[in-house]
Protein backbone atom coordinates (compact mmCIF):
# COMPACT_ATOMS: atom_id res chain seq x y z
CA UNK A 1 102.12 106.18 97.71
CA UNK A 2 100.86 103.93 100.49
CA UNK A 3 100.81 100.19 100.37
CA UNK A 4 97.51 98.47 101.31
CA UNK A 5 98.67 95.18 102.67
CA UNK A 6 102.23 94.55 102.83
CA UNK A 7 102.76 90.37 103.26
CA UNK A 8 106.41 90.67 104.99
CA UNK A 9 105.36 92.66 107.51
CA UNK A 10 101.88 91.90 107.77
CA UNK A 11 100.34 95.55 108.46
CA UNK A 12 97.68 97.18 106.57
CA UNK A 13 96.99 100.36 105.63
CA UNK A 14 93.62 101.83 104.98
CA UNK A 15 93.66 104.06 101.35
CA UNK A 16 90.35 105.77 102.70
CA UNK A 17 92.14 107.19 105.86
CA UNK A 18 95.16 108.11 103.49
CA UNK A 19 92.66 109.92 101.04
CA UNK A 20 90.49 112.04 103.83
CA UNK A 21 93.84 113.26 105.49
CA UNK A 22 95.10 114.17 102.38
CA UNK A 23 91.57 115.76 101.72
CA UNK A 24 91.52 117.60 104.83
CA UNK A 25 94.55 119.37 104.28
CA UNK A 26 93.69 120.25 100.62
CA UNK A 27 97.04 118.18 99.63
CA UNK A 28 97.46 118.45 95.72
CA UNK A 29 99.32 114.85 95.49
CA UNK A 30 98.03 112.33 93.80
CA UNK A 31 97.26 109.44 96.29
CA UNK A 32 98.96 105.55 94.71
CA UNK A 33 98.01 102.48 96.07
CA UNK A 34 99.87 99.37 95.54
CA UNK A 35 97.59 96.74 96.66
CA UNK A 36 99.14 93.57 95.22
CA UNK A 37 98.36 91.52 97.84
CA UNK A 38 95.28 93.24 98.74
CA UNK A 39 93.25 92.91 95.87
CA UNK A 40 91.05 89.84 96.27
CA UNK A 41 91.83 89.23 99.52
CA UNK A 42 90.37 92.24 101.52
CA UNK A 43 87.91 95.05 100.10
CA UNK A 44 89.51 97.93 98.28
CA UNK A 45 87.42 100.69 96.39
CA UNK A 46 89.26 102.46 93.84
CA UNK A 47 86.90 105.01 92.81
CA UNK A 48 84.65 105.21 95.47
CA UNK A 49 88.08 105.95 98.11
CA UNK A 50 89.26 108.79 95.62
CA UNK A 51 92.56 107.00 94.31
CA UNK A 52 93.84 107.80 91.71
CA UNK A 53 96.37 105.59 90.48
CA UNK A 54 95.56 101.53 92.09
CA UNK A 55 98.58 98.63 90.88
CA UNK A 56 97.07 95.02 91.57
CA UNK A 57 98.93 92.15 90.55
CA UNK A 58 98.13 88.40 89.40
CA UNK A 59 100.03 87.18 92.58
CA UNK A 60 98.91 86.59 95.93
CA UNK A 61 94.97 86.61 96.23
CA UNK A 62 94.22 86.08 93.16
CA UNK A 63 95.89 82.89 92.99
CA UNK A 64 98.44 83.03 89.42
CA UNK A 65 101.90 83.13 89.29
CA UNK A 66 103.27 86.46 89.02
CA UNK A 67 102.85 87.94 85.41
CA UNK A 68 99.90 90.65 85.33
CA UNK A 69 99.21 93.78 86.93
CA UNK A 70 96.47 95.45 87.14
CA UNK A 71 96.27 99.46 86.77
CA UNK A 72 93.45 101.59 87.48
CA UNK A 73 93.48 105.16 86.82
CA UNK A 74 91.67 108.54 87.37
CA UNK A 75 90.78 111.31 85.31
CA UNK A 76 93.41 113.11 88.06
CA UNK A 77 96.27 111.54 86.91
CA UNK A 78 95.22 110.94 83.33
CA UNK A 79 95.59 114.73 83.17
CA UNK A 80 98.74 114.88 85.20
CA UNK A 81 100.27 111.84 83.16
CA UNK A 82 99.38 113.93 79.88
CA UNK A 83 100.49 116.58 80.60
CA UNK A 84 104.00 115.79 81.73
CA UNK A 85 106.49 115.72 78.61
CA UNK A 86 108.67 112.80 79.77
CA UNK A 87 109.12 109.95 77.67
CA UNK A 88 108.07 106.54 78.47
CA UNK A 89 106.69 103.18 77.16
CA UNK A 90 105.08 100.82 79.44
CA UNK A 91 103.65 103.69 81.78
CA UNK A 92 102.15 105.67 79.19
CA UNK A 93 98.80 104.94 79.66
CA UNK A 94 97.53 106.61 76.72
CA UNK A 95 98.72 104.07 74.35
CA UNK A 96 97.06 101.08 76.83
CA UNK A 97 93.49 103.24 77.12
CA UNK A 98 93.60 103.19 72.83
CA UNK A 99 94.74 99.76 72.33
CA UNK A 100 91.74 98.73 75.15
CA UNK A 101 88.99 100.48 73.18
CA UNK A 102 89.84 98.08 70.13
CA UNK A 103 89.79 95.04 72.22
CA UNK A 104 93.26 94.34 72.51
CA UNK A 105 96.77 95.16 74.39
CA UNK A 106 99.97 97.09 72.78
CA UNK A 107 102.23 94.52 74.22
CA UNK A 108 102.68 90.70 74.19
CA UNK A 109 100.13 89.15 76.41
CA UNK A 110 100.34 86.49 78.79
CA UNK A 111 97.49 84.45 77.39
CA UNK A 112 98.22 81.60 79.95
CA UNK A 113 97.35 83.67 82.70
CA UNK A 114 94.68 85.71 81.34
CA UNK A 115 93.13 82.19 81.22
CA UNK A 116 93.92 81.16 84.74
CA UNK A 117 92.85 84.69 85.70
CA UNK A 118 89.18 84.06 83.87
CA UNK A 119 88.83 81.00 86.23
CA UNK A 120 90.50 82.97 89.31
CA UNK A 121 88.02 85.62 89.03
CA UNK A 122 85.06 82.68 88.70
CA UNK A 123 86.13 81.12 91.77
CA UNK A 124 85.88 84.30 93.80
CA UNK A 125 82.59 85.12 92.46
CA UNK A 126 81.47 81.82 92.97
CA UNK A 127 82.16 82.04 96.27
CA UNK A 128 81.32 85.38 97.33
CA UNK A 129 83.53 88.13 97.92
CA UNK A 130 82.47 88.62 101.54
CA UNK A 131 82.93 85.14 102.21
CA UNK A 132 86.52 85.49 100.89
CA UNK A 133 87.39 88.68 102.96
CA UNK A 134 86.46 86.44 105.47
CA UNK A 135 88.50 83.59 104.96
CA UNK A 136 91.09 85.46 104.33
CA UNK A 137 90.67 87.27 107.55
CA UNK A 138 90.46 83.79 109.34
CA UNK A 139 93.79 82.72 108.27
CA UNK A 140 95.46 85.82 108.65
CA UNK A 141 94.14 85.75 112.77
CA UNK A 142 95.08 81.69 113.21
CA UNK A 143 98.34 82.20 111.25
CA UNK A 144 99.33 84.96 114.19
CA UNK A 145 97.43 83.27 116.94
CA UNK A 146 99.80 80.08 115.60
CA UNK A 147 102.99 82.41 115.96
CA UNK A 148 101.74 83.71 119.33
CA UNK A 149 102.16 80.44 120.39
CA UNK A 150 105.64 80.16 119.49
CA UNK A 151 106.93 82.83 120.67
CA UNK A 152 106.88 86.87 120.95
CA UNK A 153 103.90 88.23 118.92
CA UNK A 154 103.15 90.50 116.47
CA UNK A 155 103.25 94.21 117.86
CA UNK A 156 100.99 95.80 115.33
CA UNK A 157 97.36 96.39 116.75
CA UNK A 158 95.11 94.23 115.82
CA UNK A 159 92.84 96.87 113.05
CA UNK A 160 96.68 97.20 110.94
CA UNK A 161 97.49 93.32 110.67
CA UNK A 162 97.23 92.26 107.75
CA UNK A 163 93.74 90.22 106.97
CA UNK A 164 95.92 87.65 104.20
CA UNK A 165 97.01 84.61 105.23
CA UNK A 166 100.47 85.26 103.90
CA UNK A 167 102.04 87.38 106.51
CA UNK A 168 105.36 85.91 106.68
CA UNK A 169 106.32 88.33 109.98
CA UNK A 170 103.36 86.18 112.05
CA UNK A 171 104.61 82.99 110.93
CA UNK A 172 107.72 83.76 112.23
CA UNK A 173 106.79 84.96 115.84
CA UNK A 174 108.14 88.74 114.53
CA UNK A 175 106.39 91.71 113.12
């Protein structure tokens, strides 16, 4: 379980490095991102990577209020998931894949920010997902360049800071 951008602290990790090492030393695990703050803001590749479980939420990049996450899943951990006997509700992906194929969701669904998430997503294709990594990368490198200014800087090399402009630890002058 790795986290791809982590606001408080303002580092980054890179899934794709995660995955080869893992790769490289034949490592069974399945490899979890949680890229929350990631998603939208920086590029992320869930299949093409090799991870197997991704959790994206509403918050953050994609500009709603915390409310909806966002799961995507492997045939890996499909398997593994179905094949473990443990009970469980809102994990148990086998019920959301069945209710999806019909169109719908096997919970109550926050229609308010499905609808704010329709016009989210519009914005960022409107304009340009390269153009937003880059934005997003701008802001992140004045908001520590501000905080540099202030006082002692961020220690985390420069290819690990975080590329969203919400890293809290450069806006204070801290890591």
């Amino acid at each position: 379980m790795v986290v791809h951008n982590e606001t408080s602290t303002g580092c980054v990790t890179h899934p794709l490095e995660v995955r080869k090492a893992m790769d490289r030393t034949k490592h069974p695990a399945l490899l979890m991102v949680d890229t929350i703050s990631g998603i939208g803001s920086q590029e992320y590749e869930h299949d093409a990577w090799g991870i197997d479980v991704s959790v994206g939420g509403s918050q953050k990049a994609l500009m709603l209020p915390p409310g909806l996450s966002f799961n995507a899943v492997s045939e890996k951990a499909l398997a593994v998931a179905k094949a473990n006997p443990s009970m469980r509700s809102y994990w148990d992906w086998q019920e959301v894949i069945a209710f999806n194929k019909v169109g719908t969701w096997p919970y109550t669904p926050a229609v308010n920010l499905l609808y704010g998430l329709k016009e989210a997503i519009t914005m960022l294709e409107q304009e340009g997902l390269d153009n937003v990594f880059a934005r997003h990368k701008r802001h992140g490198a004045a908001t520590r360049a501000a905080g540099e200014s202030v006082g002692p800087g961020n220690p985390v090399p420069g290819s690990a800071c975080a590329f969203a402009g919400t890293d809290r630890g450069a806006i204070a002058g801290r890591p």
